[in-house]
N, C-alpha and C. Protein backbone atom coordinates (compact mmCIF):
# COMPACT_ATOMS: atom_id res chain seq x y z
N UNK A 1 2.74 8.78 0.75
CA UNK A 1 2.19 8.61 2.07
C UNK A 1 3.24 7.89 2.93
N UNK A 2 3.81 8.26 3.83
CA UNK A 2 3.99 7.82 4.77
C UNK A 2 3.90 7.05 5.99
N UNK A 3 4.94 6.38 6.61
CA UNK A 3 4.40 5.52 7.76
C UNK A 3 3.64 5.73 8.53
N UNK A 4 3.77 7.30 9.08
CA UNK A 4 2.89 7.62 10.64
C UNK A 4 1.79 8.30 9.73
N UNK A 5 1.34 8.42 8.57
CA UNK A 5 0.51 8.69 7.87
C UNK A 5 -0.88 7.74 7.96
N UNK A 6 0.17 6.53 7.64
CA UNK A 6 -0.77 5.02 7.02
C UNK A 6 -1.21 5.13 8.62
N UNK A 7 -0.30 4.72 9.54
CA UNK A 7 -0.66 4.32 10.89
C UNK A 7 -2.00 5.25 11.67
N UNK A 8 -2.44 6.33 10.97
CA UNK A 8 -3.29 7.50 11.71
C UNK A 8 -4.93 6.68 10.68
N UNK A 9 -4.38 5.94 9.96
CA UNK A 9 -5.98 5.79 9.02
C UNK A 9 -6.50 4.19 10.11
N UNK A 10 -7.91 4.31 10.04
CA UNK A 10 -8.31 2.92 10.43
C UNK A 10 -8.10 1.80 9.48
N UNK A 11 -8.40 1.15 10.44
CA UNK A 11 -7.85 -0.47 9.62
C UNK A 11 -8.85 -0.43 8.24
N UNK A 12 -10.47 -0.30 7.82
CA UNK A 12 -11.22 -0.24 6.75
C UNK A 12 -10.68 0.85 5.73
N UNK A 13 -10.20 2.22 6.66
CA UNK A 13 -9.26 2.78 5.25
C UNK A 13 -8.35 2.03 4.54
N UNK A 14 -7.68 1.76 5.46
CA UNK A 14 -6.28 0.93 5.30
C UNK A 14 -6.52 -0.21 4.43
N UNK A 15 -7.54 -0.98 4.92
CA UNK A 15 -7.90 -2.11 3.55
C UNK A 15 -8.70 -1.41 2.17
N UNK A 16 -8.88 -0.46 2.00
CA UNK A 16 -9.65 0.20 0.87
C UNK A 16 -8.42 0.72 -0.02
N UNK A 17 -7.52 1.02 0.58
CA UNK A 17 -6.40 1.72 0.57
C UNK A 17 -5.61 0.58 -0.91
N UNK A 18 -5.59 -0.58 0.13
CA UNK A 18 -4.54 -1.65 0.13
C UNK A 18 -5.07 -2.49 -1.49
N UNK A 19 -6.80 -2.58 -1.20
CA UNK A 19 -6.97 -3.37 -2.55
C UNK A 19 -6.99 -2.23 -3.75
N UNK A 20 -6.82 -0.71 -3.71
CA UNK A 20 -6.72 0.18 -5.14
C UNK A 20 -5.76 0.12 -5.15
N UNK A 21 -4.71 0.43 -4.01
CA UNK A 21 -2.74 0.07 -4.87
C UNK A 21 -3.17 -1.34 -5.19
N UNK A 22 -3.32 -2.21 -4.93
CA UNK A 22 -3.36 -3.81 -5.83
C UNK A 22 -3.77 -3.44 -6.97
N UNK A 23 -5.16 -2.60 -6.73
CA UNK A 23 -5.41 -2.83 -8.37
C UNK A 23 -4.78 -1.72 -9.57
N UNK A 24 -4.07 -0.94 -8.66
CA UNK A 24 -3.27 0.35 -9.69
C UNK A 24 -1.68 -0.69 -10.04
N UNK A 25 -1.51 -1.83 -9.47
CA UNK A 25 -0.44 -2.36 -9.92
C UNK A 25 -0.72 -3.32 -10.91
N UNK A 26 -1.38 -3.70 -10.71
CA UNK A 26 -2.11 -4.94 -11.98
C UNK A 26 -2.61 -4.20 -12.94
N UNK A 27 -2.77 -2.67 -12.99
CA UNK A 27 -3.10 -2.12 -14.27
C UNK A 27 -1.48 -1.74 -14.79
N UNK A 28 -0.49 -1.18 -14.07
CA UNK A 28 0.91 -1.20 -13.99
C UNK A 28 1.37 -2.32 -14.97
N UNK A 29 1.18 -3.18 -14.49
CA UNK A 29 1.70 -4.92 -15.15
C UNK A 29 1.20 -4.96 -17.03
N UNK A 30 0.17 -4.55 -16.67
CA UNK A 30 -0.53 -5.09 -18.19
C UNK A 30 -0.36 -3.77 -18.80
N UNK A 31 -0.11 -2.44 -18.89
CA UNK A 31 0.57 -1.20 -19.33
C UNK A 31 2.42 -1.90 -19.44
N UNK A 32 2.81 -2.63 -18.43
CA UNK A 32 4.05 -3.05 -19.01
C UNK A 32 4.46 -4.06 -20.05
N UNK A 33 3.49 -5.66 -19.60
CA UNK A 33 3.12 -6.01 -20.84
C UNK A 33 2.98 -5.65 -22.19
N UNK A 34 1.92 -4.20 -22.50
CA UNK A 34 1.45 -3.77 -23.74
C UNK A 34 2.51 -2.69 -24.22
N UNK A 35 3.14 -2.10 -23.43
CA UNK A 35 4.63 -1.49 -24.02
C UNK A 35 3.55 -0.07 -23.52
N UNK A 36 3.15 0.25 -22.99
CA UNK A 36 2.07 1.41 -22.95
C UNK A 36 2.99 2.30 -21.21
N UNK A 37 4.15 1.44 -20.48
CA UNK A 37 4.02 2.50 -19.40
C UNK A 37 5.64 3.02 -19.67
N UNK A 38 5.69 3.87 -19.24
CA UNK A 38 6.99 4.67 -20.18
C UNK A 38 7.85 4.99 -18.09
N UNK A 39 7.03 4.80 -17.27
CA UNK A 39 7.68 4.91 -16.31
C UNK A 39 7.77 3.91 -15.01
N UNK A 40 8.57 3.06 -15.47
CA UNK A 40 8.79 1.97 -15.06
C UNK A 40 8.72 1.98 -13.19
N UNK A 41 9.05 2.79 -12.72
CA UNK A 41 9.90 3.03 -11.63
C UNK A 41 8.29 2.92 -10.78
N UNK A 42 7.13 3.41 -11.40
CA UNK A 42 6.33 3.05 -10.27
C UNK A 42 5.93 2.20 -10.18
N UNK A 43 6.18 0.89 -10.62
CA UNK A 43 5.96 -0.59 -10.18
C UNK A 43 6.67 -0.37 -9.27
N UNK A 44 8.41 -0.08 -8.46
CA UNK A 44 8.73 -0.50 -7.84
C UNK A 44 7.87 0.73 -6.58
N UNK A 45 7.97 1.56 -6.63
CA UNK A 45 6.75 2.59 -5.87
C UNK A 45 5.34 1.76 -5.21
N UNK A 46 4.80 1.56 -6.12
CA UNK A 46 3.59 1.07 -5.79
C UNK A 46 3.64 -0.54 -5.13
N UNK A 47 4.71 -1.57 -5.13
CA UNK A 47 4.87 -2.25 -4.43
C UNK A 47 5.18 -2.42 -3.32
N UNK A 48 6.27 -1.16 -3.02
CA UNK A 48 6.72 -0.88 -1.60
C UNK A 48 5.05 -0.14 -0.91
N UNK A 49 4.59 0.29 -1.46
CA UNK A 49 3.34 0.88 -0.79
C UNK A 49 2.41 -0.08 0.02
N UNK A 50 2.19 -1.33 -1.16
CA UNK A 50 1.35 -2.38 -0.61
C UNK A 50 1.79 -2.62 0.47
N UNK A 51 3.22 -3.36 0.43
CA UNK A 51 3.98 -3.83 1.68
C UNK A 51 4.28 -2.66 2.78
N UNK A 52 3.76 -1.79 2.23
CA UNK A 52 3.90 -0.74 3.70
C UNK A 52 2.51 -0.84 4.06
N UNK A 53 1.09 -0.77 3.87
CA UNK A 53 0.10 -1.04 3.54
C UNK A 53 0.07 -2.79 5.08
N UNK A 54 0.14 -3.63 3.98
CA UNK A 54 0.32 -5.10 4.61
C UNK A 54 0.77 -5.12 6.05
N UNK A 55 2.38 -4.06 6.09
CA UNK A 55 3.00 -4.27 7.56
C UNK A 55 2.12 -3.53 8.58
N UNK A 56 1.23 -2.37 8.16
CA UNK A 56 0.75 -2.13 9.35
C UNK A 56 -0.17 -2.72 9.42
N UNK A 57 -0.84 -3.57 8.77
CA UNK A 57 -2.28 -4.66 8.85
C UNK A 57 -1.59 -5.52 9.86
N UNK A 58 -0.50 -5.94 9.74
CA UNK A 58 -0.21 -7.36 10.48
C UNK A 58 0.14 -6.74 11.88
N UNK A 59 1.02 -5.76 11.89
CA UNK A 59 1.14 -4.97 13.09
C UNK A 59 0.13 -4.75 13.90
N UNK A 60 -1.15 -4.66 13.81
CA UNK A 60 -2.44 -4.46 14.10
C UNK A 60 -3.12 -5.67 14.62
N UNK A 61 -2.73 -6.35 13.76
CA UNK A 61 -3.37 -8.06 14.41
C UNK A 61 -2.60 -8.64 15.08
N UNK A 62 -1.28 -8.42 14.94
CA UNK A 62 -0.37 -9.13 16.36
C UNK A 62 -0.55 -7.97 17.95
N UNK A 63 -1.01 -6.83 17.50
CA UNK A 63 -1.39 -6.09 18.13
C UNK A 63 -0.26 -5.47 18.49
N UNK A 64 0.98 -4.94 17.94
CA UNK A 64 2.18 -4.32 18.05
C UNK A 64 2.11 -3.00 18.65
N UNK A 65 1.04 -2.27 17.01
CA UNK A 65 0.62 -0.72 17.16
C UNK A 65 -0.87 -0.67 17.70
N UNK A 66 -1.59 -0.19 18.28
CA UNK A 66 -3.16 0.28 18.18
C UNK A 66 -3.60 1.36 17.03
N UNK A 67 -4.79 1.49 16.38
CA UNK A 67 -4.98 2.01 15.93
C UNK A 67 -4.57 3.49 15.81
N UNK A 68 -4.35 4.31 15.23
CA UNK A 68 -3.81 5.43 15.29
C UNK A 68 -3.29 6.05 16.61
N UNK A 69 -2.41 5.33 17.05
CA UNK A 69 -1.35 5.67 18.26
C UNK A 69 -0.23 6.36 18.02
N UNK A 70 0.35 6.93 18.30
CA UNK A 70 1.52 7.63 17.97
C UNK A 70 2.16 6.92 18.74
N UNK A 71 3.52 7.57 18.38
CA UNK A 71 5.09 6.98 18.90
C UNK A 71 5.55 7.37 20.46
């Protein structure tokens, strides 16, 4: 998903969104822990997501972007 992707969902998607990547990374963590995830690379995937996730939350409350506004 993409930036102007994330930016087209409302803010309640966007937080529904935000706490299942949290919780698909904390299942990530403990699959790395247990020797169980063989593909490492989407921890770093699924982190950049959150924080893409996060920046348009804050963008939104400083009021940068409006809700699904385009460029």
């Amino acid at each position: 998903m993409n930036m102007e992707e994330i930016r087209l969902l409302s803010s309640e998607e966007l937080g529904a969104k935000l706490a299942d990547t949290r919780h698909e990374l904390m299942n990530l963590r403990f699959q790395t822990v247990t020797g169980q995830l063989t593909d490492t690379s989407r921890l770093k995937v699924t982190r950049r997501q959150i924080a893409r996730f996060e920046t348009i939350l804050r963008e939104r409350e400083l009021g940068i972007r409006q809700e699904g506004e385009k460029k």
